[in-house]
Structure formats: C-alpha cells, structure tokens
PDB file of N, CA and C in Angstrom:
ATOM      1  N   UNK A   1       9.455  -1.199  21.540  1.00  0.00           N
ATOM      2  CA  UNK A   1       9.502  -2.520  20.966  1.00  0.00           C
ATOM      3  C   UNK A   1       8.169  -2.786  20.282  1.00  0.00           C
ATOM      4  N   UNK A   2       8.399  -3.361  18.903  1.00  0.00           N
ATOM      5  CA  UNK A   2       6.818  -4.181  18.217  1.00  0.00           C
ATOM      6  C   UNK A   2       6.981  -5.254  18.124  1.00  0.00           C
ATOM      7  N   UNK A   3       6.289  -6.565  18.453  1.00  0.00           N
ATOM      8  CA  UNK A   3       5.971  -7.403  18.193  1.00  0.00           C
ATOM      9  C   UNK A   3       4.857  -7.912  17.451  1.00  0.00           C
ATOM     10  N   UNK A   4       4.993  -8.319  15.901  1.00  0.00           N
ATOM     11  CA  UNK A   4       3.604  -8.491  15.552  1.00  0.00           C
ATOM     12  C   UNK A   4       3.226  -9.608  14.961  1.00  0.00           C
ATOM     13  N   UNK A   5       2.004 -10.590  14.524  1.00  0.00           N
ATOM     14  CA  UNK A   5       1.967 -11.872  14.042  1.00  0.00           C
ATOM     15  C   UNK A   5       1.769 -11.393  12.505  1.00  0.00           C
ATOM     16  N   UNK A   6       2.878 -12.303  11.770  1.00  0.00           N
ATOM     17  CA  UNK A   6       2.711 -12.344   9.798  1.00  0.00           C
ATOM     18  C   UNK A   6       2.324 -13.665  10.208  1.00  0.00           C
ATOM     19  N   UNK A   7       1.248 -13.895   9.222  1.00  0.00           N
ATOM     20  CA  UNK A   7       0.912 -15.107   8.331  1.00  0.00           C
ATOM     21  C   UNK A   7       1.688 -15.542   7.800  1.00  0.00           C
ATOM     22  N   UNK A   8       2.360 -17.059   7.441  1.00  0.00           N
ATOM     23  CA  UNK A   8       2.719 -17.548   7.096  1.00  0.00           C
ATOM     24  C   UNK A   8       2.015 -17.903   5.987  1.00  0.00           C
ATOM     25  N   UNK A   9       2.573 -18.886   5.134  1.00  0.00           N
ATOM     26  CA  UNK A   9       1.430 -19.633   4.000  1.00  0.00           C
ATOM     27  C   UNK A   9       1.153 -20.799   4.869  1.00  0.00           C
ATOM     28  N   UNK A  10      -0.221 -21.049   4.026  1.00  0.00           N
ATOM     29  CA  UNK A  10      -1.280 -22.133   4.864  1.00  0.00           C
ATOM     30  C   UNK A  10      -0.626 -23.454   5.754  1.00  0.00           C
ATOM     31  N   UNK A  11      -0.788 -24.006   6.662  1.00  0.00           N
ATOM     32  CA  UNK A  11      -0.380 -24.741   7.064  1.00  0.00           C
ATOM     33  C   UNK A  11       0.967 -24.768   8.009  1.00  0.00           C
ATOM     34  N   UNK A  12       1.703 -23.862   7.690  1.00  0.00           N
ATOM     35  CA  UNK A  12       2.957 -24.008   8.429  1.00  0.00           C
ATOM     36  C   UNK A  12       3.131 -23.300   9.421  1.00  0.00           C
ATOM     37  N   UNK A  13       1.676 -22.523  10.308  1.00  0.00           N
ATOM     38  CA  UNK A  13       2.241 -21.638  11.488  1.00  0.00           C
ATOM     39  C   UNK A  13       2.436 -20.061  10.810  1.00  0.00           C
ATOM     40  N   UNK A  14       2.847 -19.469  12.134  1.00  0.00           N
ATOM     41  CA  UNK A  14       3.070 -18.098  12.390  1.00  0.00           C
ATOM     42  C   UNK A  14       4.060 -17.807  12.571  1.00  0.00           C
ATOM     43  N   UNK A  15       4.458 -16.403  11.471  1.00  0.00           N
ATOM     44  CA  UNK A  15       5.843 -15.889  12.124  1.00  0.00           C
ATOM     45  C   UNK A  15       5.212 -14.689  12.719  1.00  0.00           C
ATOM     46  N   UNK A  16       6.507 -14.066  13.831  1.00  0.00           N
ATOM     47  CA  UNK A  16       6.158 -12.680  14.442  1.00  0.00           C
ATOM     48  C   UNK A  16       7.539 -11.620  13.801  1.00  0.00           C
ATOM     49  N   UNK A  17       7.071 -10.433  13.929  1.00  0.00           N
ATOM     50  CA  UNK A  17       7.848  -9.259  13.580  1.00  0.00           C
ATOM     51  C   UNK A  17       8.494  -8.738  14.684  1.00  0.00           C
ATOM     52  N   UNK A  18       9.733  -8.708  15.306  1.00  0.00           N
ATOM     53  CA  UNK A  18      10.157  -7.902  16.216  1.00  0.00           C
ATOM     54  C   UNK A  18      10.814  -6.907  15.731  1.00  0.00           C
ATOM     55  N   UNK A  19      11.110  -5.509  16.232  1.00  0.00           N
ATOM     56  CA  UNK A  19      11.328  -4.356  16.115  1.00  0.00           C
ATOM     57  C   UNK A  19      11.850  -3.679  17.670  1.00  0.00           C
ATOM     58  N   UNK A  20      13.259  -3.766  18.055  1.00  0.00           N
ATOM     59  CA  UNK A  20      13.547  -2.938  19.405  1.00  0.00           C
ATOM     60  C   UNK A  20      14.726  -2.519  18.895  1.00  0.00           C
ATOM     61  N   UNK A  21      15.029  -1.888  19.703  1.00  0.00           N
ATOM     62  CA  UNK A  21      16.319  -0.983  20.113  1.00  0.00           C
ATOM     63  C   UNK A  21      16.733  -0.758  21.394  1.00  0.00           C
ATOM     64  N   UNK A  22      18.098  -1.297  21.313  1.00  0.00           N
ATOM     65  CA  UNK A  22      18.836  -2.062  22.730  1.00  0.00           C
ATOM     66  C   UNK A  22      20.111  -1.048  22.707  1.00  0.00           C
ATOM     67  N   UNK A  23      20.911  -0.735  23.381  1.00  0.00           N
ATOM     68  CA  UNK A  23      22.422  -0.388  23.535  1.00  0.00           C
ATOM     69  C   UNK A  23      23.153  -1.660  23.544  1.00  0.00           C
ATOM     70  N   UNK A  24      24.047  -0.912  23.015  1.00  0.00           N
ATOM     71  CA  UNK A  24      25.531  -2.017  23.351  1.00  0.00           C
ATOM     72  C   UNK A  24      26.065  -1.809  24.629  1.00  0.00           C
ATOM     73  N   UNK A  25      27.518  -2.861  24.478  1.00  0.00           N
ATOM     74  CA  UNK A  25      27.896  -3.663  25.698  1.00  0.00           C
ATOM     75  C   UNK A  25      28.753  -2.662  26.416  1.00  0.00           C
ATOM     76  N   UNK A  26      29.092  -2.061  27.731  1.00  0.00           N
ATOM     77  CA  UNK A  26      30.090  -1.564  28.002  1.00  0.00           C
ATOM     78  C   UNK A  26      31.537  -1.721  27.875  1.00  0.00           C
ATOM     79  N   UNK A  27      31.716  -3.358  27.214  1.00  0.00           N
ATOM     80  CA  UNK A  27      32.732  -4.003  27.102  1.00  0.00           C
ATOM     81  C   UNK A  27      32.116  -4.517  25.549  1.00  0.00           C
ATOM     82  N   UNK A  28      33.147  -4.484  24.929  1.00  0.00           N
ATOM     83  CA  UNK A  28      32.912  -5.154  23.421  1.00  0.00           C
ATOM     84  C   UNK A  28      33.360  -6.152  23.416  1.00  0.00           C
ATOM     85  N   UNK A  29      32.718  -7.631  23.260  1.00  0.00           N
ATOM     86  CA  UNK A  29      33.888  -9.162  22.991  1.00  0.00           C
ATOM     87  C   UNK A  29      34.131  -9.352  21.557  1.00  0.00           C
ATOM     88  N   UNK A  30      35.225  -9.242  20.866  1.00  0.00           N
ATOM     89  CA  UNK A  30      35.534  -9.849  19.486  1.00  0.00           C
ATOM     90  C   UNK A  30      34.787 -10.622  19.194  1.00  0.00           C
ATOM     91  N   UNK A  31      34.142 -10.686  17.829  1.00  0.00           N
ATOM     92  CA  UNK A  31      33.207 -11.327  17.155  1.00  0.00           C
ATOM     93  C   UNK A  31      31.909 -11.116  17.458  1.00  0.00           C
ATOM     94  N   UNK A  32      31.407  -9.819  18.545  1.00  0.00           N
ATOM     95  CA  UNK A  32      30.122  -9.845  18.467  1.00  0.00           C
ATOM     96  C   UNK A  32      29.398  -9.860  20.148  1.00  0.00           C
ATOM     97  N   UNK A  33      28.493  -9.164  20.224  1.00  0.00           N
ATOM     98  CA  UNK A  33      28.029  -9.283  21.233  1.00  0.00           C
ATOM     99  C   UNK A  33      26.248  -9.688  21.022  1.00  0.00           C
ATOM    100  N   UNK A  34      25.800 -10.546  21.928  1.00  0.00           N
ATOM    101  CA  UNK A  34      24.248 -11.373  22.169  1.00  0.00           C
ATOM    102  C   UNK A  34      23.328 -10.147  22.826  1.00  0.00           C
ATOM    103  N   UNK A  35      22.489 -10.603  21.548  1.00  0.00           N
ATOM    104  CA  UNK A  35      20.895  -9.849  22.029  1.00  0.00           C
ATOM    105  C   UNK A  35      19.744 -11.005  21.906  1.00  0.00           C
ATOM    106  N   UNK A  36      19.211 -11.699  23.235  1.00  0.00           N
ATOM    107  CA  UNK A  36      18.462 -12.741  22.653  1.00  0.00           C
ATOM    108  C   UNK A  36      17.019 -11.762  23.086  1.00  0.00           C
ATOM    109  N   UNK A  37      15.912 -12.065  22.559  1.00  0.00           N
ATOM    110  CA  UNK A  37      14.946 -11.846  21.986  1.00  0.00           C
ATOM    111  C   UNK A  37      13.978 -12.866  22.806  1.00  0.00           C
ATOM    112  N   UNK A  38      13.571 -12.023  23.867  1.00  0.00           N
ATOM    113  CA  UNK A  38      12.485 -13.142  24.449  1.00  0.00           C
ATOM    114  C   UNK A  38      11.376 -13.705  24.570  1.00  0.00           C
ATOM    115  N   UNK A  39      10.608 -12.656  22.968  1.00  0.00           N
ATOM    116  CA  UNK A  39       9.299 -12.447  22.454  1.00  0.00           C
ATOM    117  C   UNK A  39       9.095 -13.797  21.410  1.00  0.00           C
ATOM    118  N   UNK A  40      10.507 -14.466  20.850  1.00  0.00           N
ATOM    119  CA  UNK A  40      10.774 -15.329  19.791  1.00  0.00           C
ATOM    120  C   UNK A  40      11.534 -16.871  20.572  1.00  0.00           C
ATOM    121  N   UNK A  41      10.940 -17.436  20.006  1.00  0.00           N
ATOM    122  CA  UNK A  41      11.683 -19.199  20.405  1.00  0.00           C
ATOM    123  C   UNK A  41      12.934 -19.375  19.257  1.00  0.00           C
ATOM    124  N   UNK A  42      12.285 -19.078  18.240  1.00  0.00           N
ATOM    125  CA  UNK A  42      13.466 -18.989  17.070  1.00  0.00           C
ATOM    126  C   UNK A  42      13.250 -17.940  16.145  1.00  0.00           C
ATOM    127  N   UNK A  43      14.743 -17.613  16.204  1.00  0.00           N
ATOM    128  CA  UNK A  43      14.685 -16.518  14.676  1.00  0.00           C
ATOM    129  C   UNK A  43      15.265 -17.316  13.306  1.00  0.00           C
ATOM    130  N   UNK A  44      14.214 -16.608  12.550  1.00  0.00           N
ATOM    131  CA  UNK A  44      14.717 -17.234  11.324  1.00  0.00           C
ATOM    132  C   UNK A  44      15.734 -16.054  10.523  1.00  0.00           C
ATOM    133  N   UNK A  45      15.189 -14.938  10.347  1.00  0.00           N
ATOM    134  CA  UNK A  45      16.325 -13.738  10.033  1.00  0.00           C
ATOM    135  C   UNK A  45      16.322 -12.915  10.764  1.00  0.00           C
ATOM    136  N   UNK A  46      16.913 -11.992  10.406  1.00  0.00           N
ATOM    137  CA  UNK A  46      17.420 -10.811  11.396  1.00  0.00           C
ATOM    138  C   UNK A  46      18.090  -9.564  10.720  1.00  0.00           C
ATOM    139  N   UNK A  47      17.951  -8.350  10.785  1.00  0.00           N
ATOM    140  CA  UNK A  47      18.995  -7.591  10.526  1.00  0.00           C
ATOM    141  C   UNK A  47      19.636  -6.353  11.717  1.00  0.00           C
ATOM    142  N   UNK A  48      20.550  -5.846  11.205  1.00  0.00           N
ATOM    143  CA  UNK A  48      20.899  -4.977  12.141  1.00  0.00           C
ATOM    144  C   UNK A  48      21.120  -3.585  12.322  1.00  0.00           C
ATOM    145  N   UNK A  49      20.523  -2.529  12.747  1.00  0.00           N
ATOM    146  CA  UNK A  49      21.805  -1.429  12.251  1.00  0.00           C
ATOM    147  C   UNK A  49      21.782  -0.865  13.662  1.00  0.00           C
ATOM    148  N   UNK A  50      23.357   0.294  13.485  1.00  0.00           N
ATOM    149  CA  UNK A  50      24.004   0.952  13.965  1.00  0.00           C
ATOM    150  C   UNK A  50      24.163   2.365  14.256  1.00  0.00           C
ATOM    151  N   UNK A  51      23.666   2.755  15.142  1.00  0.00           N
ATOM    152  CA  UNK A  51      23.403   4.272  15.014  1.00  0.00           C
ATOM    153  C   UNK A  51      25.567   4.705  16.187  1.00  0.00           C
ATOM    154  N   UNK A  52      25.690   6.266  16.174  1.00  0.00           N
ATOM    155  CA  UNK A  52      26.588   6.474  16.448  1.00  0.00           C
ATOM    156  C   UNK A  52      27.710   6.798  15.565  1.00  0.00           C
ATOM    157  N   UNK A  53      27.772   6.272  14.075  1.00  0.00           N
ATOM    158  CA  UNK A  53      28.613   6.241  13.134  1.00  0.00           C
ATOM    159  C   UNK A  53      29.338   4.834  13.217  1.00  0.00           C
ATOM    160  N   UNK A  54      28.933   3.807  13.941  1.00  0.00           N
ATOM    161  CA  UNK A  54      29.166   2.551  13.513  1.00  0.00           C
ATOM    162  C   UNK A  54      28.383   2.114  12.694  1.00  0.00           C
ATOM    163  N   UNK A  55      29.000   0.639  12.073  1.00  0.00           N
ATOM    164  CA  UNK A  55      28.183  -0.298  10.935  1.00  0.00           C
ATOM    165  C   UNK A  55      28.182  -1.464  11.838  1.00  0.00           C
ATOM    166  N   UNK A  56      27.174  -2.210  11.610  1.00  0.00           N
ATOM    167  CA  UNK A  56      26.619  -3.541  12.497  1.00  0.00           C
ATOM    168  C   UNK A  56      26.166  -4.701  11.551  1.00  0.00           C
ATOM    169  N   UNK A  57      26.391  -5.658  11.756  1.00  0.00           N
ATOM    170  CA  UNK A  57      25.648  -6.957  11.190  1.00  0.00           C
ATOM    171  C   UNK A  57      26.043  -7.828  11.979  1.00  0.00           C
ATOM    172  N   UNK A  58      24.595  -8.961  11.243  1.00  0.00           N
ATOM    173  CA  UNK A  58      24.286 -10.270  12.233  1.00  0.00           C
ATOM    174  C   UNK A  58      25.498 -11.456  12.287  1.00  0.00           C
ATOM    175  N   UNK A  59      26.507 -11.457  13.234  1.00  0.00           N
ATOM    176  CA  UNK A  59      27.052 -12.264  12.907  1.00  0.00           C
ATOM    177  C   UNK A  59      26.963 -13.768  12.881  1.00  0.00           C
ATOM    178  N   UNK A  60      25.685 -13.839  13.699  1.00  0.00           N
ATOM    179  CA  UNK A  60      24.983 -15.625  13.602  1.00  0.00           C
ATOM    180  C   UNK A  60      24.033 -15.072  14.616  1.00  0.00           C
ATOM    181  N   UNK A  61      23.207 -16.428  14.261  1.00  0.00           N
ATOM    182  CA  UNK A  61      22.080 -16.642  15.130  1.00  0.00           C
ATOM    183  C   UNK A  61      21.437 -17.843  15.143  1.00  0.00           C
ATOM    184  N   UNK A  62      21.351 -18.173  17.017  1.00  0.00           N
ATOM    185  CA  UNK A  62      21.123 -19.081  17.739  1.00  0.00           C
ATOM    186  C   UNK A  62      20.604 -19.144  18.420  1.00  0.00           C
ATOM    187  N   UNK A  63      19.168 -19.714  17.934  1.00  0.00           N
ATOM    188  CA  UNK A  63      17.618 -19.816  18.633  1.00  0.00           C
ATOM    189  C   UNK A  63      16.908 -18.348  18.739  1.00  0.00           C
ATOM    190  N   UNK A  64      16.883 -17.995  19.964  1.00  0.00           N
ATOM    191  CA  UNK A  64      16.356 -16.490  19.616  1.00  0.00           C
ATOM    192  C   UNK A  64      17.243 -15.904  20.502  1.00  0.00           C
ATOM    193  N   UNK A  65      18.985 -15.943  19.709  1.00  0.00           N
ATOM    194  CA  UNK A  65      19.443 -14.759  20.080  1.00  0.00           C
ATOM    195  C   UNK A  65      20.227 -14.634  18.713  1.00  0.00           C
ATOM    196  N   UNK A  66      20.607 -13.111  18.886  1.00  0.00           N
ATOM    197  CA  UNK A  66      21.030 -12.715  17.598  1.00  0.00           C
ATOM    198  C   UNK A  66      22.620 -11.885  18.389  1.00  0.00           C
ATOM    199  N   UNK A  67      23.848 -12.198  17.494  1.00  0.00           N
ATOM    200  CA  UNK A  67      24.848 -12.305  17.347  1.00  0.00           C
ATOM    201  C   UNK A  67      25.481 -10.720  16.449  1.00  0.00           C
ATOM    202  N   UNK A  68      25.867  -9.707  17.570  1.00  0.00           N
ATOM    203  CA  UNK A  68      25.756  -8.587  16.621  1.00  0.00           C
ATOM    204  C   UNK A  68      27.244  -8.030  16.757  1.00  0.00           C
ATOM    205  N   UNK A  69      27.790  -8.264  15.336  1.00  0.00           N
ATOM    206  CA  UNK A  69      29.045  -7.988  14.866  1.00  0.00           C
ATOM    207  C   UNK A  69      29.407  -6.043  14.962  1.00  0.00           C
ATOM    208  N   UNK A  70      30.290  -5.521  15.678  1.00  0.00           N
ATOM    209  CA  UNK A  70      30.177  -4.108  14.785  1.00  0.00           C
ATOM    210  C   UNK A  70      31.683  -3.871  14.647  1.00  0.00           C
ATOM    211  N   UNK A  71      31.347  -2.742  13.563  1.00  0.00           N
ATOM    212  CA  UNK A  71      32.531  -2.216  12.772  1.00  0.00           C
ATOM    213  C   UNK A  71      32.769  -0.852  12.861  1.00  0.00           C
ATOM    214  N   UNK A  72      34.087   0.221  12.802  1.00  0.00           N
ATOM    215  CA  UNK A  72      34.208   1.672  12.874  1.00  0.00           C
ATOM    216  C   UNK A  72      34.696   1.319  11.278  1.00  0.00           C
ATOM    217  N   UNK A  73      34.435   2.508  10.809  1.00  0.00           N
ATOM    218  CA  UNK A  73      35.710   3.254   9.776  1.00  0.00           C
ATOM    219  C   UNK A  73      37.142   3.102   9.518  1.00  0.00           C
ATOM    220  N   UNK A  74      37.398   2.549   8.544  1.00  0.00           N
ATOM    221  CA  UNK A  74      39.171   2.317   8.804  1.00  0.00           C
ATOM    222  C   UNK A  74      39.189   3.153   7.357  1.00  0.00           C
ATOM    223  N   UNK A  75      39.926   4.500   8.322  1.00  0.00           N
ATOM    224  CA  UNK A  75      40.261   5.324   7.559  1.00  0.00           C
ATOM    225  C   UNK A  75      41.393   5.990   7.365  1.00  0.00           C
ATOM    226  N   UNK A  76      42.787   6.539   6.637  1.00  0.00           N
ATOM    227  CA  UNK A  76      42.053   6.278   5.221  1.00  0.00           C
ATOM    228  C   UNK A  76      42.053   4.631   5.193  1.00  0.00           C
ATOM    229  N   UNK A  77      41.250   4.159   4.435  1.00  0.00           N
ATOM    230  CA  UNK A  77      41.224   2.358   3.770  1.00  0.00           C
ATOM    231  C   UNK A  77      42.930   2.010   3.864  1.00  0.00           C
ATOM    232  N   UNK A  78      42.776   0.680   4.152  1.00  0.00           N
ATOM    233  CA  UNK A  78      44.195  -0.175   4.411  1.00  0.00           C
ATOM    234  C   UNK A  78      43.967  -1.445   3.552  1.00  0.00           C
ATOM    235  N   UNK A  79      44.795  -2.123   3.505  1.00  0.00           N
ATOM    236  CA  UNK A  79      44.519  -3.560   3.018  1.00  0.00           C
ATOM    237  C   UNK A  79      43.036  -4.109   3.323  1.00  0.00           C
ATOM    238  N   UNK A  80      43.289  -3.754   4.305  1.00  0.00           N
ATOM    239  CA  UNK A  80      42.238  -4.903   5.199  1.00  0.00           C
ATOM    240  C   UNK A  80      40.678  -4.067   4.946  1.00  0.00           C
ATOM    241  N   UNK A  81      40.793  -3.130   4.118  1.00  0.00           N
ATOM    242  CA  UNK A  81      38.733  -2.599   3.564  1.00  0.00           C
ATOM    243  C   UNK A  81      39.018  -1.165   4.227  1.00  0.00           C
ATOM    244  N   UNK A  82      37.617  -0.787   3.766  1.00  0.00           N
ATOM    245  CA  UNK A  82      37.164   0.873   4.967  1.00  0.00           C
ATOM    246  C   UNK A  82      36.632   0.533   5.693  1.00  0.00           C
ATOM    247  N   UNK A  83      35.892  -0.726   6.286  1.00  0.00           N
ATOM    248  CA  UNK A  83      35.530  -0.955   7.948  1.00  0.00           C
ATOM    249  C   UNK A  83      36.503  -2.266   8.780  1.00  0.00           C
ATOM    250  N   UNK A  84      36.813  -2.037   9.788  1.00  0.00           N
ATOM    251  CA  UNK A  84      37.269  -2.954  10.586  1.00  0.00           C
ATOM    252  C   UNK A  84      36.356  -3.036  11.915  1.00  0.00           C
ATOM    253  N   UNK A  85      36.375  -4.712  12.758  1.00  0.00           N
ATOM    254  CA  UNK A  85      35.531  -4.904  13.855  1.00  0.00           C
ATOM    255  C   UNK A  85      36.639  -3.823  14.776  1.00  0.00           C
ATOM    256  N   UNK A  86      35.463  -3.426  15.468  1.00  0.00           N
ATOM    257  CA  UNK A  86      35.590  -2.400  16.808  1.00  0.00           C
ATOM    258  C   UNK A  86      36.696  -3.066  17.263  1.00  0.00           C
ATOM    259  N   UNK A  87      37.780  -2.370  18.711  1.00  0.00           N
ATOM    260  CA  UNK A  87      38.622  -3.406  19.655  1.00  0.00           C
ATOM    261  C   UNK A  87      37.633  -4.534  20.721  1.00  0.00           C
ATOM    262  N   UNK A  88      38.503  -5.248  21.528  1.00  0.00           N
ATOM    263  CA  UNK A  88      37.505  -5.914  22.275  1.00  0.00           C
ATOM    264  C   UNK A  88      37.892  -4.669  23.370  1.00  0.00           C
ATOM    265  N   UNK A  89      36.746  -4.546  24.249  1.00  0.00           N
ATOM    266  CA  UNK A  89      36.600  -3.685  25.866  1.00  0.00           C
ATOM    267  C   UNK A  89      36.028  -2.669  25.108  1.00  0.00           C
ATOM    268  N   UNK A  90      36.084  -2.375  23.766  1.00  0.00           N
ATOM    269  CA  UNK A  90      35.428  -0.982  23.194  1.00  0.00           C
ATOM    270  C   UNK A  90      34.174  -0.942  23.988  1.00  0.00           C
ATOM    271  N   UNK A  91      33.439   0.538  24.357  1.00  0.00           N
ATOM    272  CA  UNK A  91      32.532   0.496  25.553  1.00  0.00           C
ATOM    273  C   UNK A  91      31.579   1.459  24.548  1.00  0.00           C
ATOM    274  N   UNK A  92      30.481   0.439  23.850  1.00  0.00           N
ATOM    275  CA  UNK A  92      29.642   0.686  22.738  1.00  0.00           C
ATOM    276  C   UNK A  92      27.765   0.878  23.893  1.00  0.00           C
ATOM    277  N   UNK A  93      27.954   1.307  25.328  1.00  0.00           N
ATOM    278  CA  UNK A  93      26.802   1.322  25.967  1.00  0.00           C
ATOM    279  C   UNK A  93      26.253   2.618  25.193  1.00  0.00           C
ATOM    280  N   UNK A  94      26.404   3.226  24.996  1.00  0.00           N
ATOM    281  CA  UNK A  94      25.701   4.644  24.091  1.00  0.00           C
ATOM    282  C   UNK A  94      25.151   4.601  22.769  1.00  0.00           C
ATOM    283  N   UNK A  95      25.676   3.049  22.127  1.00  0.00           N
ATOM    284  CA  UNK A  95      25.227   3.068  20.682  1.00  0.00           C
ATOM    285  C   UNK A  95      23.962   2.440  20.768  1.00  0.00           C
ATOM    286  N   UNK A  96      23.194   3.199  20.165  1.00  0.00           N
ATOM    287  CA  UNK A  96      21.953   2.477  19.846  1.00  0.00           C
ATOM    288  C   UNK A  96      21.725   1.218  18.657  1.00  0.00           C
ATOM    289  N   UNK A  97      21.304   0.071  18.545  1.00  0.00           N
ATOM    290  CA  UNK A  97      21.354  -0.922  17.394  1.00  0.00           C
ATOM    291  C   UNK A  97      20.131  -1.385  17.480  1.00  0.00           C
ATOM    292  N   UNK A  98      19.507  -0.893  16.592  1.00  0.00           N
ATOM    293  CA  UNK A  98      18.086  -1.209  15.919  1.00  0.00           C
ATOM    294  C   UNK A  98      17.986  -2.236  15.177  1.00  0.00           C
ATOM    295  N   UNK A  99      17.380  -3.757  16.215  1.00  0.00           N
ATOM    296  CA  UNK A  99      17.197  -5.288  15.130  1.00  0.00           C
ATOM    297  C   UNK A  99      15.851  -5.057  15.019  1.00  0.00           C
ATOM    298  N   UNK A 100      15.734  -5.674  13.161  1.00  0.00           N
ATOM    299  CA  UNK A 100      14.317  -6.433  12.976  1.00  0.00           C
ATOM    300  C   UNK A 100      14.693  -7.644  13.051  1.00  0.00           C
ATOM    301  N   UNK A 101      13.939  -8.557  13.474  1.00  0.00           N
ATOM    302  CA  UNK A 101      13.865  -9.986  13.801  1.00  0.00           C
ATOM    303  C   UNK A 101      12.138 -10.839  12.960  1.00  0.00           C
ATOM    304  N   UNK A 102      12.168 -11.487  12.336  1.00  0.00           N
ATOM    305  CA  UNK A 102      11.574 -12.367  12.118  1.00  0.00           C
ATOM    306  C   UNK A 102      11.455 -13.704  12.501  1.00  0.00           C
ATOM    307  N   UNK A 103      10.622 -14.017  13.584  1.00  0.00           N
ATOM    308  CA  UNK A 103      10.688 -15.465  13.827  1.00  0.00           C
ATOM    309  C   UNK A 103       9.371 -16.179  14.163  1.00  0.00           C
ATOM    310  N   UNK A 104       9.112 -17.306  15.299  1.00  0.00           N
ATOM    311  CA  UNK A 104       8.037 -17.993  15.764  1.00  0.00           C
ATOM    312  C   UNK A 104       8.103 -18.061  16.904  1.00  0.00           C
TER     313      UNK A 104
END
C-alpha cells in the first residue's frame, strides 16, 4: 500500500494518493462489492483494475469507500456487449483489484 500527500492549490487543503491491492469477495453481490479505504475520510476519485482476466470499475463512491463493479467476457458478444457483470456468489477471493484513490 502507498499513501502519499499532493498539494492541492493554495488554500484548499491536501489531497492524499492511495495505491493497494485487495482480493475480492468469496461471494460476489450484484452491483459491486465495498473496499473502504481507511487512510481517506473522503474520496474524491478512484479507479480500478482487474487482474485474473476480469474488467472492474468504480461503481460509486461513498465517503471513503469505493464500490467495485466487475465484469467477465461475454463471449462470443450478445446483445447485451462483450462484457457482462460477474453472477452474484461468483467467488472472486483470488482476483487481485488494484485501486488508485485520490482523496483527504
């Protein structure tokens, strides 16, 4: 894990840089599973990725936790795109998901 202080512009405070890598859930819940961040009071952005051959993004974020959507391959492509969200119970403890976090 890094945690580091950016300067802000004058007057308005400090943001910090977080940088970890967490596993996923043994159980997957539809729409996303919570990584809150206990280095940060609030995040202002965030991104996500997905190691394993999944795709990941932020699906919201609330205060300092971040909301992490993932997706497999829908292959071949269907109506519905080339990625679809994982099932729910999918057991994603082996995937590694690398957030940067920006916050205060």
């Amino acid at each position: 894990m890094v945690v580091a202080g950016l300067t802000k512009a004058k007057g308005l405070g400090t943001y910090k840089l977080y940088i970890d890598t967490v596993t996923g859930p043994s159980s997957y819940t539809t729409g996303g599973f919570g990584v809150t961040i206990d280095d940060l009071t609030q995040i202002e952005r965030a991104i996500v990725m997905a190691g394993g051959g999944y795709l990941a993004d932020v699906a919201s974020i609330n205060g300092n936790t971040v909301i992490i959507r993932v997706y497999e391959f829908n292959y071949p492509a269907t109506a519905a795109g080339t990625a679809k969200e994982v099932g729910a119970g999918t057991d994603l403890s082996g995937v590694p998901f690398t957030i940067i976090a920006i916050g205060r």
